[in-house]
Protein backbone atom coordinates (compact mmCIF):
# COMPACT_ATOMS: atom_id res chain seq x y z
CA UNK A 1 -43.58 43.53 73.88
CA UNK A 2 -44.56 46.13 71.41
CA UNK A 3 -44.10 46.13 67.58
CA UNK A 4 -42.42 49.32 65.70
CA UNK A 5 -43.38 48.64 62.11
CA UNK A 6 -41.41 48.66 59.24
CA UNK A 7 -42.88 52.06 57.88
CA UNK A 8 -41.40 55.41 59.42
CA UNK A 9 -43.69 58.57 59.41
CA UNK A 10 -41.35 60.33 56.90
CA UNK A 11 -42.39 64.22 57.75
CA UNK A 12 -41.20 63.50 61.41
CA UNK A 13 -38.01 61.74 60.83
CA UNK A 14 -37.54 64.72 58.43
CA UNK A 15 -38.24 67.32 61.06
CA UNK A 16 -36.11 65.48 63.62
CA UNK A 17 -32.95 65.52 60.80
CA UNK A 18 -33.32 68.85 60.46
CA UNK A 19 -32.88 69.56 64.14
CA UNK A 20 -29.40 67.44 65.09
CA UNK A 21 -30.92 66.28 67.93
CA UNK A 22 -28.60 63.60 69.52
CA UNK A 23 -32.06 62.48 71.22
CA UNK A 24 -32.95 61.26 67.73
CA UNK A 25 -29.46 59.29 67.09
CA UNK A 26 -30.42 55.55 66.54
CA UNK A 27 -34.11 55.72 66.25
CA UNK A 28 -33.64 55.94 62.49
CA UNK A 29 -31.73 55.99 59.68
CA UNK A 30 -31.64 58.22 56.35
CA UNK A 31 -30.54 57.26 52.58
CA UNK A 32 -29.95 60.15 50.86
CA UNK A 33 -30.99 59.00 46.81
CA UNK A 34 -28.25 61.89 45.51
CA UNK A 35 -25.63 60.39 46.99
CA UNK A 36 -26.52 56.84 48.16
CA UNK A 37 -25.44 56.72 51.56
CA UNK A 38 -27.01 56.23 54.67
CA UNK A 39 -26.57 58.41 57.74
CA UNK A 40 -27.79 58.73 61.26
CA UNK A 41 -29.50 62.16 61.96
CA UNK A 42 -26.70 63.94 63.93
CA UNK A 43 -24.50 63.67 60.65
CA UNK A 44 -22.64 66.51 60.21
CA UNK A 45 -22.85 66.97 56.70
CA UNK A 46 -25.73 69.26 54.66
CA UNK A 47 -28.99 68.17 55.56
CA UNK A 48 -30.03 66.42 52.30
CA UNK A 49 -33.68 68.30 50.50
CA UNK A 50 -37.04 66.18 51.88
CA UNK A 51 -37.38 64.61 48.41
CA UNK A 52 -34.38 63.08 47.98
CA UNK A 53 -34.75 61.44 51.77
CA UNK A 54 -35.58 57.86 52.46
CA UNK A 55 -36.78 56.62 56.36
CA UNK A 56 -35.36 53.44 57.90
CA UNK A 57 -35.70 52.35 61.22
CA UNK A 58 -32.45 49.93 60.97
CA UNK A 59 -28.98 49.92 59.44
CA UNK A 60 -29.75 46.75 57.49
CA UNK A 61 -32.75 48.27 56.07
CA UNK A 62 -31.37 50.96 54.45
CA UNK A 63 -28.40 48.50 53.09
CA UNK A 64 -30.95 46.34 51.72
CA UNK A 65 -32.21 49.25 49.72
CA UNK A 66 -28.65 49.70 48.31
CA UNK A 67 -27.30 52.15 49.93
CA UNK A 68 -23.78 52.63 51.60
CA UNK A 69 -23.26 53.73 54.87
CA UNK A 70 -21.55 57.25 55.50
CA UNK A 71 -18.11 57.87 56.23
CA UNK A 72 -18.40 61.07 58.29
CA UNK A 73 -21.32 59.88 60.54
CA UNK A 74 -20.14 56.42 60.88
CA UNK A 75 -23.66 54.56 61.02
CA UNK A 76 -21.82 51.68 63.06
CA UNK A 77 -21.00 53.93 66.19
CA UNK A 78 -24.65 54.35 66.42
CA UNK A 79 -26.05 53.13 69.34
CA UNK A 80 -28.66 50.25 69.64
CA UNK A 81 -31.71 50.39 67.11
CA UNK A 82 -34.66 50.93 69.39
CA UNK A 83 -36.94 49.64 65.57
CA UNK A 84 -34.62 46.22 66.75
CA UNK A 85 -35.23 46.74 70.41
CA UNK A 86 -38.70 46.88 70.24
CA UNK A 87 -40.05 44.14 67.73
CA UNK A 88 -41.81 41.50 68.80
CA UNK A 89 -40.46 38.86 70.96
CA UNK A 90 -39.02 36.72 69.28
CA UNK A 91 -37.27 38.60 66.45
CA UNK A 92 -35.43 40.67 69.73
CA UNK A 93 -34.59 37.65 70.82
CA UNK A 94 -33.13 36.22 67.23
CA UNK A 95 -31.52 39.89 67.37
CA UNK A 96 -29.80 39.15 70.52
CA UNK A 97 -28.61 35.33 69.53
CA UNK A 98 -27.45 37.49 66.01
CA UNK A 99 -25.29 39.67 67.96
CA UNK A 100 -23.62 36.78 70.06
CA UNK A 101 -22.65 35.46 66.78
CA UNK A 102 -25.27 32.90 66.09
CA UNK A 103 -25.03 32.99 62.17
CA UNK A 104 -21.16 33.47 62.01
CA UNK A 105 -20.88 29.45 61.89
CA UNK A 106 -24.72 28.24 62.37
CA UNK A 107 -27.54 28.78 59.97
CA UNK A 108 -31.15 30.38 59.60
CA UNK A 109 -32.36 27.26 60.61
CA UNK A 110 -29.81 26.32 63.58
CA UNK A 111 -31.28 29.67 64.67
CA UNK A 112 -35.00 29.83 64.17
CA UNK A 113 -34.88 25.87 65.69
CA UNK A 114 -33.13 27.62 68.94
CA UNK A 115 -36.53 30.15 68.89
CA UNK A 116 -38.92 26.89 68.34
CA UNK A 117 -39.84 27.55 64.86
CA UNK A 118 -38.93 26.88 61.16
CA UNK A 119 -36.37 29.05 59.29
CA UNK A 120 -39.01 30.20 56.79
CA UNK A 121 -41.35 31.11 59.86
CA UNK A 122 -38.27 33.49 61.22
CA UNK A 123 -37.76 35.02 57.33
CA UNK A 124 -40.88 35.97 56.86
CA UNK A 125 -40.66 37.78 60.97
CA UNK A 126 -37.70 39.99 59.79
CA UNK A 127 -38.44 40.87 57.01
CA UNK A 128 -42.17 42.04 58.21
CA UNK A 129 -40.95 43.71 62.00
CA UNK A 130 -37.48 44.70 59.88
CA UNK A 131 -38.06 44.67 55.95
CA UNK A 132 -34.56 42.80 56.49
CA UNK A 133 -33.73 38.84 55.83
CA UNK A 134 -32.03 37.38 59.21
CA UNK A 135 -28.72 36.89 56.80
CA UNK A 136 -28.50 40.95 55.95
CA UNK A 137 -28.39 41.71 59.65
CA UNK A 138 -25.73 39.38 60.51
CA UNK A 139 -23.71 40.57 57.20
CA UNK A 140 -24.10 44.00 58.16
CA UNK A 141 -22.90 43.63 61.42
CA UNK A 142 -19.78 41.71 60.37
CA UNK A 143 -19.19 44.68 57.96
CA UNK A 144 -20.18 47.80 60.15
CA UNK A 145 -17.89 46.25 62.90
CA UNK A 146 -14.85 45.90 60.48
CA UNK A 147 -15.25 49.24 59.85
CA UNK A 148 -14.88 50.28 63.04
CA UNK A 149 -11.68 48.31 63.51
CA UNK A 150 -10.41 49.80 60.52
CA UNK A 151 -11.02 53.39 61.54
CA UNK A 152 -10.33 53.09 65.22
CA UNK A 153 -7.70 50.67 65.56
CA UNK A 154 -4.00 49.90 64.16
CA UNK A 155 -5.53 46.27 63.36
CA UNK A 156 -3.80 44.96 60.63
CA UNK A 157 -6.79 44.40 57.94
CA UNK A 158 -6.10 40.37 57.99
CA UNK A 159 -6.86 40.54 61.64
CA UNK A 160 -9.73 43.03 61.14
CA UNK A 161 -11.04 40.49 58.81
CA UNK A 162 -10.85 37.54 61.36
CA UNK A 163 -12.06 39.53 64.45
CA UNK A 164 -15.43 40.74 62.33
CA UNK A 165 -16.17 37.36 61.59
CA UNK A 166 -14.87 37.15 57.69
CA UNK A 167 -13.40 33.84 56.76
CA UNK A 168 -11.20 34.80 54.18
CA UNK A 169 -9.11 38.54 53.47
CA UNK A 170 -10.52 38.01 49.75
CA UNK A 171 -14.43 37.96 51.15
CA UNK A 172 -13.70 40.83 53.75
CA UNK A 173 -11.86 43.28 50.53
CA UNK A 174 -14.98 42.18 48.41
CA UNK A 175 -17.54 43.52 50.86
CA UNK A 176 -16.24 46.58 52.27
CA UNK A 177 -15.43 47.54 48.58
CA UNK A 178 -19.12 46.64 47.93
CA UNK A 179 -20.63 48.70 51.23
CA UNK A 180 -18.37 51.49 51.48
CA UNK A 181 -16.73 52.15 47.18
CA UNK A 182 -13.39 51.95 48.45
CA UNK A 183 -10.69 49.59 49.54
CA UNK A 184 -9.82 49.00 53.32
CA UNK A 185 -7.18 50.84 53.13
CA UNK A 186 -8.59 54.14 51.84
CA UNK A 187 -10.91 53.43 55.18
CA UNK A 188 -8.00 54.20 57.70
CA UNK A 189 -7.36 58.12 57.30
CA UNK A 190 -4.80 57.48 60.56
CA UNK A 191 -2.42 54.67 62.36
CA UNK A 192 -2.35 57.00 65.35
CA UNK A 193 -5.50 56.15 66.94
CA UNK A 194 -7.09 52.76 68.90
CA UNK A 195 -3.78 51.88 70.24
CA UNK A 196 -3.02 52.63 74.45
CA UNK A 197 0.27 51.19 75.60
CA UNK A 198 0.02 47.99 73.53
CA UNK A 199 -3.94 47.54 73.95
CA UNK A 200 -6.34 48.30 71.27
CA UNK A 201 -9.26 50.68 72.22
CA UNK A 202 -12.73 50.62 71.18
CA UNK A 203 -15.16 52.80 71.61
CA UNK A 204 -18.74 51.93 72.55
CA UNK A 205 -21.55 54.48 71.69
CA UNK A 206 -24.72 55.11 73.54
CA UNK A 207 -27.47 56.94 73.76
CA UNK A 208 -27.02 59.68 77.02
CA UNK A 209 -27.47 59.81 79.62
CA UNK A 210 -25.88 57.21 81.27
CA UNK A 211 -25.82 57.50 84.91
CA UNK A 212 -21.98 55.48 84.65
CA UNK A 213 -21.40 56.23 88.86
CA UNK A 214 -24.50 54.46 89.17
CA UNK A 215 -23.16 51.00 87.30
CA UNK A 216 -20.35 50.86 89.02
CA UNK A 217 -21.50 51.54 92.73
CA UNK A 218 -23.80 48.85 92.11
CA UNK A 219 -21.23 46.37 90.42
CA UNK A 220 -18.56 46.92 93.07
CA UNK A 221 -19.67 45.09 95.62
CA UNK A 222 -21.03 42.28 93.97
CA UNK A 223 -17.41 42.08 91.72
CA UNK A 224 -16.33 38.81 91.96
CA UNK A 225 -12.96 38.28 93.82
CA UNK A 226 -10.11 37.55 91.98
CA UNK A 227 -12.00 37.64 88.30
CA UNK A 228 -12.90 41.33 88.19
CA UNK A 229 -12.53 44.60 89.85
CA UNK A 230 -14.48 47.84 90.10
CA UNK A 231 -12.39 50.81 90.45
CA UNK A 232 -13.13 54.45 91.24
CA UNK A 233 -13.68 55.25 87.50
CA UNK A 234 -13.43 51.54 85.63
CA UNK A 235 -14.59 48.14 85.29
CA UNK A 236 -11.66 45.59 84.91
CA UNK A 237 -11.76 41.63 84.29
CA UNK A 238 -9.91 38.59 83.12
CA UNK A 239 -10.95 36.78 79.76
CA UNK A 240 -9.95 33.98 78.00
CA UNK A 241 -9.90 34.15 74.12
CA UNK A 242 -11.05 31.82 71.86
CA UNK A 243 -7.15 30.74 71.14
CA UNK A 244 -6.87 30.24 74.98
CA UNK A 245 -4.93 33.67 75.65
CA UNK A 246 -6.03 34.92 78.90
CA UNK A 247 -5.72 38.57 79.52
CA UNK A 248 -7.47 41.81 80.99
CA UNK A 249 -10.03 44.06 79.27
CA UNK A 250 -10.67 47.52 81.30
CA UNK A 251 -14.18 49.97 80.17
CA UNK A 252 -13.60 53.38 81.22
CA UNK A 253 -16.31 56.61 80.54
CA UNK A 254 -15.82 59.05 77.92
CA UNK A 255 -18.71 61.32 78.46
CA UNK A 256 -17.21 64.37 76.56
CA UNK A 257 -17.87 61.82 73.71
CA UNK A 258 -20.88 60.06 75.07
CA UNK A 259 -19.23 56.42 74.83
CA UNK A 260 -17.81 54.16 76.51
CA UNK A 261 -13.97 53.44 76.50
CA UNK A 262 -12.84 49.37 76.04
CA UNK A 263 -9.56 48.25 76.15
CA UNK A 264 -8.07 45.02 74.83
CA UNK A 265 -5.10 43.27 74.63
CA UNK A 266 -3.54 42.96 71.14
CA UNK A 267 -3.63 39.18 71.81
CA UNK A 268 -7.16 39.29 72.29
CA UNK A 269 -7.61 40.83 68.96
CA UNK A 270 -9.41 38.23 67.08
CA UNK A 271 -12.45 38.22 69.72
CA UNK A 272 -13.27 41.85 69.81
CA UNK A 273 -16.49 41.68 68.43
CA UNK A 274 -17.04 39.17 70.75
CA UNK A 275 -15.51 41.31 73.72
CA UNK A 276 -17.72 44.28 72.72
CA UNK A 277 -20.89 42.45 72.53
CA UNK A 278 -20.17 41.55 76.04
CA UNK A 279 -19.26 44.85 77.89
CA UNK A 280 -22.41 46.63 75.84
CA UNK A 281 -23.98 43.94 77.62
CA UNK A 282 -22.86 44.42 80.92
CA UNK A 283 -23.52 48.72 80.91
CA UNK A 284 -26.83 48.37 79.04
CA UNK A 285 -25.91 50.07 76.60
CA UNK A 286 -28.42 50.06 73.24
CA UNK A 287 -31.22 50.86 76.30
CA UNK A 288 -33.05 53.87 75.05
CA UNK A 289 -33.28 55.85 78.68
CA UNK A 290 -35.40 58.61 77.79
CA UNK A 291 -38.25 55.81 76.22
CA UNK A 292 -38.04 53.92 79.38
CA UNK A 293 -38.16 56.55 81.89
CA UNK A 294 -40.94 58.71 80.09
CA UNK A 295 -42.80 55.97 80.92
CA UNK A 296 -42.05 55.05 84.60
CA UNK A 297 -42.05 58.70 85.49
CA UNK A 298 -46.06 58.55 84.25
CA UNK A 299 -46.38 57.02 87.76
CA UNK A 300 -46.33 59.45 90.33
CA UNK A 301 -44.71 56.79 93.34
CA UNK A 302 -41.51 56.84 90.73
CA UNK A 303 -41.39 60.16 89.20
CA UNK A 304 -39.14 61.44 92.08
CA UNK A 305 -37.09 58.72 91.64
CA UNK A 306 -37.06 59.01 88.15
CA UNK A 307 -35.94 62.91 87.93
CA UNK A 308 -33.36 62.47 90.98
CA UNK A 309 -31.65 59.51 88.62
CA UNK A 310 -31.00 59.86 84.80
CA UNK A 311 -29.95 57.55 82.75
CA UNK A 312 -30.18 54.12 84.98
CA UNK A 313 -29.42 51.38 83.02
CA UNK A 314 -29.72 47.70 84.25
CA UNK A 315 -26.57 46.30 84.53
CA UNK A 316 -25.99 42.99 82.68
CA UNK A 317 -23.41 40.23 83.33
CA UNK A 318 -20.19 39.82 81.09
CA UNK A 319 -20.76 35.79 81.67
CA UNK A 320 -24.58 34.71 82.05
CA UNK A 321 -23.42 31.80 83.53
CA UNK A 322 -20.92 33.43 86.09
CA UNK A 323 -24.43 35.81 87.08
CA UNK A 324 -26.12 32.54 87.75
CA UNK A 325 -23.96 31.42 90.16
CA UNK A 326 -23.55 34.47 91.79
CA UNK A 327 -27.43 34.76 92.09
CA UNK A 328 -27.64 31.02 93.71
CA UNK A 329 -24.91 32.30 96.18
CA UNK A 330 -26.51 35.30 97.45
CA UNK A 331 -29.89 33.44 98.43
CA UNK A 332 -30.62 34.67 101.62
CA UNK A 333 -27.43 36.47 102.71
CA UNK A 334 -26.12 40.04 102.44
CA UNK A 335 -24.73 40.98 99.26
CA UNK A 336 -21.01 41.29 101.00
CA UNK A 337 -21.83 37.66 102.47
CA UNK A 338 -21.95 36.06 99.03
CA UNK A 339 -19.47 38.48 97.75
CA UNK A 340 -16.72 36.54 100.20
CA UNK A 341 -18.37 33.28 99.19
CA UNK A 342 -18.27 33.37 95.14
CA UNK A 343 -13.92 34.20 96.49
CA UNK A 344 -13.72 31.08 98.22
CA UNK A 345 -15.36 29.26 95.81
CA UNK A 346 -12.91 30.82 92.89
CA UNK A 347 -10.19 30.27 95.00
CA UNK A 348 -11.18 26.85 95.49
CA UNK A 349 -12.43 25.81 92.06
CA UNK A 350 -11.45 28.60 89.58
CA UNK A 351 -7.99 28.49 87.19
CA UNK A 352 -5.39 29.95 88.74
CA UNK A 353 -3.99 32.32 85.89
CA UNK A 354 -1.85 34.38 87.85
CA UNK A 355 -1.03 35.86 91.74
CA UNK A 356 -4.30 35.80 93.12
CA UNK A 357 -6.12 35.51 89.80
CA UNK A 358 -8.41 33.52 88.13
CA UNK A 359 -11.19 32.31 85.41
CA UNK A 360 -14.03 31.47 87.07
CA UNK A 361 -14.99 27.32 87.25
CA UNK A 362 -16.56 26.37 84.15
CA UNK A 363 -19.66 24.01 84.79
CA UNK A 364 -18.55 20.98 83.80
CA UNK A 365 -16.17 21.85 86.70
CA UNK A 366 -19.10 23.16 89.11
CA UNK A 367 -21.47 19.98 88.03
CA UNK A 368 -18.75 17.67 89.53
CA UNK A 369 -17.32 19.60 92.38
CA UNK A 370 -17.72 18.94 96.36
CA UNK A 371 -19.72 22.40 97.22
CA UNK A 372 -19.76 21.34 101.11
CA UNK A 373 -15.89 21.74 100.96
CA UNK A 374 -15.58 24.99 100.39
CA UNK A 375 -18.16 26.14 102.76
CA UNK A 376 -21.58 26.42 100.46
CA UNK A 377 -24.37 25.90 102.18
CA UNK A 378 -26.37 22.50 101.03
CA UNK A 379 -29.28 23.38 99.81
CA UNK A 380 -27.40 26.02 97.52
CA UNK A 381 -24.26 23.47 96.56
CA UNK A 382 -27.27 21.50 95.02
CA UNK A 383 -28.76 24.41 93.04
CA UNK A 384 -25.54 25.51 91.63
CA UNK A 385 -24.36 21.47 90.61
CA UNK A 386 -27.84 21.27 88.80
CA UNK A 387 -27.31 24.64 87.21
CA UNK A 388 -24.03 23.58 86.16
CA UNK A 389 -24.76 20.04 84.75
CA UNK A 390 -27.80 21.72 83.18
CA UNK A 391 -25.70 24.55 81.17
CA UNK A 392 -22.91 21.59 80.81
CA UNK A 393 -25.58 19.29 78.84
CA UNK A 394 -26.88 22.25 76.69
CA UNK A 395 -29.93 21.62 78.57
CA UNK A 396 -30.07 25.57 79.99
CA UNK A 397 -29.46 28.61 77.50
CA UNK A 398 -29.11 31.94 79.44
CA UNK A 399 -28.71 33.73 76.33
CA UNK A 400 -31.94 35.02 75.92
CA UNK A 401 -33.98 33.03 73.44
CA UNK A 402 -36.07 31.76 75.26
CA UNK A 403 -38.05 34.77 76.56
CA UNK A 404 -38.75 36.13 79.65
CA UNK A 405 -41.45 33.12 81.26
CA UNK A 406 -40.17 30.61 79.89
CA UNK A 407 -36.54 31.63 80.76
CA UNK A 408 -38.26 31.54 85.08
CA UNK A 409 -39.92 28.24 83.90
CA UNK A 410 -37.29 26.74 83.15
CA UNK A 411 -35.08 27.86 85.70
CA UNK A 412 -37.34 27.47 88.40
CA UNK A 413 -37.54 23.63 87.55
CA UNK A 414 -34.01 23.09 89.13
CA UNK A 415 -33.66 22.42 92.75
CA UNK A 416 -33.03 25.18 94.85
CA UNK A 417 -34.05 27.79 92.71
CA UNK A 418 -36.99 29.97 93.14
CA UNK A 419 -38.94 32.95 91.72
CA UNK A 420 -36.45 35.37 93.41
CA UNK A 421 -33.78 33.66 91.98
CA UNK A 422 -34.94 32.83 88.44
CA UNK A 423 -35.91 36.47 87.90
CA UNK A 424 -32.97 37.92 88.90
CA UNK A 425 -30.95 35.65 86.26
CA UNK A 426 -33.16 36.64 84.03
CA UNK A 427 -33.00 40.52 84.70
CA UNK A 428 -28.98 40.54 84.53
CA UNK A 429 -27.95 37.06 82.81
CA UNK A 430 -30.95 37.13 80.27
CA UNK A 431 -31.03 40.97 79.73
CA UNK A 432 -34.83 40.86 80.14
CA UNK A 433 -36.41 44.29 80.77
CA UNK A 434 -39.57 43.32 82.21
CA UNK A 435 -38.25 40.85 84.75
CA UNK A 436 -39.05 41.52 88.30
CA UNK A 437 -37.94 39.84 91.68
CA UNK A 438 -40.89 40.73 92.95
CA UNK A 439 -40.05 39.43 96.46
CA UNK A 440 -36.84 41.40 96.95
CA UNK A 441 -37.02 42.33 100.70
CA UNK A 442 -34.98 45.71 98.86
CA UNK A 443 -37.76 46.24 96.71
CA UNK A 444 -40.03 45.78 98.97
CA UNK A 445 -38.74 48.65 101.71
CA UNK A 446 -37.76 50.49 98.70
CA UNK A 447 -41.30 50.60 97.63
CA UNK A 448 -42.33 50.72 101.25
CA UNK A 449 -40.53 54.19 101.60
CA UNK A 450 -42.27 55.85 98.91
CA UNK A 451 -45.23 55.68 100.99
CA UNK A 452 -47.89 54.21 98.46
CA UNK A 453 -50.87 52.47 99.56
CA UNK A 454 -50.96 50.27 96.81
CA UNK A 455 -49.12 46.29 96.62
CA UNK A 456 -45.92 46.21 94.70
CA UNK A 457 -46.82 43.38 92.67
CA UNK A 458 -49.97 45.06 91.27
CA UNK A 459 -48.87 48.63 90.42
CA UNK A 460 -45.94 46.85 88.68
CA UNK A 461 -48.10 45.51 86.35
CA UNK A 462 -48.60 49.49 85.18
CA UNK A 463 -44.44 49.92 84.54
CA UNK A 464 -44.24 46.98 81.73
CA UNK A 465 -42.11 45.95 79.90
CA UNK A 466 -40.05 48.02 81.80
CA UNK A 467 -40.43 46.09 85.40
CA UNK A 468 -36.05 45.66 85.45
CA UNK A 469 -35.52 49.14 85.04
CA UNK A 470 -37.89 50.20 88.03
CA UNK A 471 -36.30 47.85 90.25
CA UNK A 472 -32.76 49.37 90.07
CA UNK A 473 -34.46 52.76 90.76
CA UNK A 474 -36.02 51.21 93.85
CA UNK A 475 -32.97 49.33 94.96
CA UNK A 476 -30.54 52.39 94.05
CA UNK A 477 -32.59 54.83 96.05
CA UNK A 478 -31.97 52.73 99.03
């Protein structure tokens, strides 16, 4: 992958401020020295004069520099940092274990060992590809999330505190003081908002447009029975919380104010970071659509493709391990035939947490279970057991870290798993834009009906690292 660099041309980030454009929102961010905040570049307020303007391409960045973030703009409903997005590998990948939580108990070096390097090695990466330490991100995403909770929900603060990661009420008071000059409490202007019929409500930015129908007439069918639902206009799924309280979460669209919608219940409460990590996952939602399809509309066999769809994202998976599973199931069978085999296998092997409703088998479960019984075919029972024992041993990490090839490597080293397979993990488990099942027979008389001359395979090569995102134009225009 490519490397944005630390530096920002200043003149155009200052010409792009000037004009508002909501294009612009999350590419950078701007500390105003008059003031000392930071804001993104659709902030409302009066733009700032060019000399007292400082450039950064992250949040953390311009925190580092000492200054505060702004309370009109709100620099933590920004959507995803495309100067994060696009470092090198493996600081997107440390980004990625970072936003899962990885430094809320662990350490720099628990992390950087999980990447296969030293802790000073994976210093001396952020703060080159960032200008930030690994520590500053992770603090500023504990912070800008608590803020969020503050101003959009009726949290009380010492659950705020505990769902953003603090460990103690003192710490969370002493930082938000620190970041924002004021007390919690001078945070929440209102106690009438974030609350829906006893749920709390979140809102998830990101950066239009989002071509929403598209997610969910592709999730739908592959929804797995009995642990989530697609509806006409929602996404809606059982979770279990870290406390063991099991309860639904729902994402609805917003598009009038371009986010997305996600609803928790109050018991819930101290996962939500957690629980919004996971459904940004899911809709793709720090992808940076214009970037990706500028560049797969440079080839002509997708540029129709590309203008008829806007805003394709690729959707994720709110359990990597659930995806896996799934992926195993559907070798060689319709997507409605392993659709009505993942529900017999739920039914069989899930926990029943209600009428006809259930969390889905852990592996430890999966690693031990009798496959055959429930009516999954041999050669797949095997690849899902090994799958399971592997994730059940720590053995298997579907979280990212390990990059794109070795992430097929590794899964393609268990029985019963192949190329198809271990790609399309990686595409929707992994989140890894450049994967491509290359074998697909749907890509394949996707690509087949454009009418090129050319081999999928090799005029692929011309749409990295951006392979994902062309196959769900290929498959959706099917």
């Amino acid at each position: 992958m490519y490397v944005v660099p630390v530096s920002l041309d200043e003149d155009i980030c200052y010409r792009a401020l000037l004009s508002r454009d909501r294009r612009f929102d999350g590419r950078f961010f701007t500390g105003v020295s008059t003031t000392g905040v930071y804001c993104r570049p659709v902030c409302p307020a009066r733009t700032p004069h060019r000399k007292n303007c400082r450039f950064f391409g992250c949040a953390a960045a311009a925190e580092a520099a000492g200054y505060r973030p702004c309370l009109r703009c709100r620099p933590e409903a920004s959507p995803g940092t495309p100067a994060w997005l696009g470092s090198a590998a493996s600081v997107s990948r440390a980004l990625r274990l970072i936003d899962g939580g990885a430094l809320d108990d662990g350490s720099v070096e628990s992390l950087a060992e999980r990447l296969g390097m030293g802790g000073r090695h994976l210093r001396r990466l952020f703060l080159r590809d960032l200008g930030v330490t690994p520590v500053a991100v992770a603090q500023t995403r504990r912070v800008l999330f608590a803020k969020k909770l503050i101003t959009e929900t009726t949290l009380p603060m010492i659950h705020v505190a505990e769902a953003a990661g603090f460990r103690s009420v003192r710490r969370f008071n002493t930082v938000v003081r620190e970041r924002f000059g004021v007390a919690p409490s001078k945070l929440r202007r209102s106690r009438s908002t974030g609350a829906d019929g006893g749920s709390l409500v979140l809102r998830l930015a990101y950066r239009p447009p989002l071509d929403w129908e598209g997610l969910l007439s592709f999730l739908r069918p592959r929804a797995l029975p009995g642990v989530e639902e697609v509806r006409a206009e929602s996404y809606r799924r059982l979770v279990e919380g870290s406390g063991g309280e099991v309860g639904p979460v729902e994402v609805r669209a917003d598009t009038a104010r371009e986010c997305l919608e996600l609803r928790v219940p109050a018991a819930l409460a101290p996962d939500l970071m957690k629980l919004s990590d996971r459904a940004r996952a899911l809709f793709d939602l720090d992808a940076d659509p214009m970037a990706i399809e500028e560049q797969l509309g440079a080839d002509p066999a997708l540029a129709g493709l590309v203008r008829r769809r806007a805003g394709v994202r690729m959707p994720g998976a709110w359990e990597p391990f659930e995806l896996a599973v799934r992926a195993i199931l559907g070798q060689q069978v319709s997507v409605a035939g392993a659709t009505t085999l993942a529900g017999k296998l739920i039914r069989a092997l899930g926990r029943p947490v209600g009428d006809g409703a259930f969390l889905f088998p852990t592996p430890a479960r999966l690693a031990e279970a009798d496959l055959a019984a429930v009516g999954v075919p041999r050669r797949r029972a095997g690849a899902i057991r090994a799958l399971a024992a592997a994730m059940d041993a720590g053995e298997l990490r579907l979280d990212g870290s390990d990059g794109l090839d070795a992430s097929v490597e590794r899964l393609c080293a268990l029985p019963g798993v192949g190329p198809w397979t271990a790609h399309y993990i990686a595409m929707r488990g992994c989140r890894e834009p450049d994967a491509f099942p290359e074998s697909d027979l749907g890509l394949r008389s996707a690509w087949a009906a454009l009418g090129s001359d050319d081999e999928l395979a090799p005029r692929a090569e011309g749409w990295r690292p951006w392979r994902a995102y062309a196959a769900m134009h290929l498959w959706m225009s099917l």
